[in-house]
C-alpha atoms as a PDB file:
ATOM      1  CA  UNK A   1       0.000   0.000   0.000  1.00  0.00           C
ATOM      2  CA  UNK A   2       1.289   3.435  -0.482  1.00  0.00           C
ATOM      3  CA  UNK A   3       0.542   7.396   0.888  1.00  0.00           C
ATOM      4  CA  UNK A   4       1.318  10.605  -0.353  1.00  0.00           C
ATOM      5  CA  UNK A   5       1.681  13.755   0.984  1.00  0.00           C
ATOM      6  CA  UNK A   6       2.607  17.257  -0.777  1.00  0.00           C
ATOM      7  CA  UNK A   7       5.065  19.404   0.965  1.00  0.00           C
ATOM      8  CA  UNK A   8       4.829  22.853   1.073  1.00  0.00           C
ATOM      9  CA  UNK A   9       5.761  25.083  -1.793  1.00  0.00           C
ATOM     10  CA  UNK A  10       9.347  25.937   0.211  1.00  0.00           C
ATOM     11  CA  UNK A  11      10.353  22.174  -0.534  1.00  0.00           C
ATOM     12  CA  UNK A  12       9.719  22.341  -4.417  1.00  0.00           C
ATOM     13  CA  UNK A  13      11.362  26.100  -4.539  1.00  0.00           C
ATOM     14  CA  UNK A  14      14.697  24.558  -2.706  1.00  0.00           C
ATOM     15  CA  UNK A  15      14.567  22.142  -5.143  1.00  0.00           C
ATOM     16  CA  UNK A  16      14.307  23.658  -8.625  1.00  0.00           C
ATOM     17  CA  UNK A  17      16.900  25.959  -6.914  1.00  0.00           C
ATOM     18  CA  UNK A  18      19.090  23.641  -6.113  1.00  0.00           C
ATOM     19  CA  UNK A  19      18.821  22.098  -9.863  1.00  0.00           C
ATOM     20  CA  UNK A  20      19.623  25.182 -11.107  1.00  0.00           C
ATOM     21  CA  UNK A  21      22.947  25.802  -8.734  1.00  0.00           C
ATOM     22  CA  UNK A  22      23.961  22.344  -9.718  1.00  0.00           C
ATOM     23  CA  UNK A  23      23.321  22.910 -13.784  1.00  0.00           C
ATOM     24  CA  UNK A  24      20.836  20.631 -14.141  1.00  0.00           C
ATOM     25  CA  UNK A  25      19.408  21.411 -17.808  1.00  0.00           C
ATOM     26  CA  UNK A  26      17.386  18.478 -18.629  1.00  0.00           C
ATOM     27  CA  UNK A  27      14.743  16.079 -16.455  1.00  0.00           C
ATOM     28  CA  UNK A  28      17.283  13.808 -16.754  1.00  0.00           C
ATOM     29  CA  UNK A  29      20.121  15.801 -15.034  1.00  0.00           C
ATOM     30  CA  UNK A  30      17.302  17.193 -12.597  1.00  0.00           C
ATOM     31  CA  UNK A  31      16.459  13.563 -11.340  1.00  0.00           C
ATOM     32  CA  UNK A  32      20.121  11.612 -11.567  1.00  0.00           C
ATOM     33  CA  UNK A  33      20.827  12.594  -8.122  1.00  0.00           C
ATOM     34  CA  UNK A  34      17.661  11.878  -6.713  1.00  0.00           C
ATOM     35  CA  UNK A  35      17.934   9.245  -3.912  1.00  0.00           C
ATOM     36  CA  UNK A  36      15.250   7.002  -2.374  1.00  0.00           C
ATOM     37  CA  UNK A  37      15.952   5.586   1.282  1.00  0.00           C
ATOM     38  CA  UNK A  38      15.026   2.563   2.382  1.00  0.00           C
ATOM     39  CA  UNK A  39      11.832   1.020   2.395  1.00  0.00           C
ATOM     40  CA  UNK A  40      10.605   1.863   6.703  1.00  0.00           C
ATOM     41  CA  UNK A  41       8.181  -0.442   8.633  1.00  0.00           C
ATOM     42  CA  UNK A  42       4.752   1.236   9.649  1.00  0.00           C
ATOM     43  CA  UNK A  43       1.943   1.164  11.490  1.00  0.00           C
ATOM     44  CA  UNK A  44      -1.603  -0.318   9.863  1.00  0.00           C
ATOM     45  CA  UNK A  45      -2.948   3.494   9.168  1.00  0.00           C
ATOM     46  CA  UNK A  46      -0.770   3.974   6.344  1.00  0.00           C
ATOM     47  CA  UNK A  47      -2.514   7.191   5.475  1.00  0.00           C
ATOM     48  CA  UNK A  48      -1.750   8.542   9.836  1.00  0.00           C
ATOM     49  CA  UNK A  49       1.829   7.275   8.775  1.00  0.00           C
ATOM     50  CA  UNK A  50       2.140   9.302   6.038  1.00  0.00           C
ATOM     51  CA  UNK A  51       0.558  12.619   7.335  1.00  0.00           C
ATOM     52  CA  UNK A  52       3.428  12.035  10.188  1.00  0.00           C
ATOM     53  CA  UNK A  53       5.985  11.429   8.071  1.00  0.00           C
ATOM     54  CA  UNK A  54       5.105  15.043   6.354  1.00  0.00           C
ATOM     55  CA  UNK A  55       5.485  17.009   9.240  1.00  0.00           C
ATOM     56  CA  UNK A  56       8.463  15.791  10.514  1.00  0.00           C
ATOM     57  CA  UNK A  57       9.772  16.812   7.746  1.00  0.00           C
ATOM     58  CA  UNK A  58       8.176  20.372   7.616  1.00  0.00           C
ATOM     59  CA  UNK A  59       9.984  20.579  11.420  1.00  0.00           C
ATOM     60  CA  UNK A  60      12.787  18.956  10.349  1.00  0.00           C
ATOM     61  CA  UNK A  61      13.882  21.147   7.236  1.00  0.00           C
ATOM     62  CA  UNK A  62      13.152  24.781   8.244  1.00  0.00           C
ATOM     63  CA  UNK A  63      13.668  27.419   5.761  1.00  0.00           C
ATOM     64  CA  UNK A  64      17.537  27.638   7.198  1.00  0.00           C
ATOM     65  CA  UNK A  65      18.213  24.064   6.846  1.00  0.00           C
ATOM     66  CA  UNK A  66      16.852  24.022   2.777  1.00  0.00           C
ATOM     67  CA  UNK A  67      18.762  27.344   2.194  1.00  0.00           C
ATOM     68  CA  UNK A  68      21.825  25.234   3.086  1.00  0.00           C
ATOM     69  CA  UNK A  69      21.056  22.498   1.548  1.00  0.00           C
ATOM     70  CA  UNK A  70      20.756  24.646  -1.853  1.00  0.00           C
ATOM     71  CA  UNK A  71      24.094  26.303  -1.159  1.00  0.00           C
ATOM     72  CA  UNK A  72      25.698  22.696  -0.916  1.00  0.00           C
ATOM     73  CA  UNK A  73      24.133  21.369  -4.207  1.00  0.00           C
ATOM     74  CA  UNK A  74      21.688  19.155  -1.993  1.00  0.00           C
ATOM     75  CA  UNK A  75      24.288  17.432  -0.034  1.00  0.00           C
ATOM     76  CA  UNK A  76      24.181  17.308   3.809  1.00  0.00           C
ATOM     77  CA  UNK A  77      26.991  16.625   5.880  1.00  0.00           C
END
């Protein structure tokens, strides 16, 4: 079973920005460095699971935390 959730608008925004400070041209470029993590055991409420995994992530990644990520082409740590 699968969720979604859209993130705010400040998510996408980092993003394309970040694309752009990297020089990705194409959708190809844009999405080579994409990474997905691995797969995470959840509850039975897949659609609670989901809503929770969203905002942890709005805490998690305030607008400081994005604007660094940008500056360091999308690379933490």
């Amino acid at each position: 079973a699968n969720a979604k959730r859209e993130l705010p608008e400040r998510f996408g925004v980092a993003i394309d920005a970040c694309a752009m400070r990297v020089g990705a041209k194409d959708s190809d470029a844009y999405l080579a460095e994409w990474r997905k993590g691995e797969p995470e055991e959840v509850g039975d409420d897949i659609e609670a699971e989901a809503t929770k995994a969203a905002e942890r992530l709005e805490a998690e990644y305030d607008k400081a935390r994005l604007v660094a990520l940008v500056k360091a082409g999308g690379k933490e740590g």
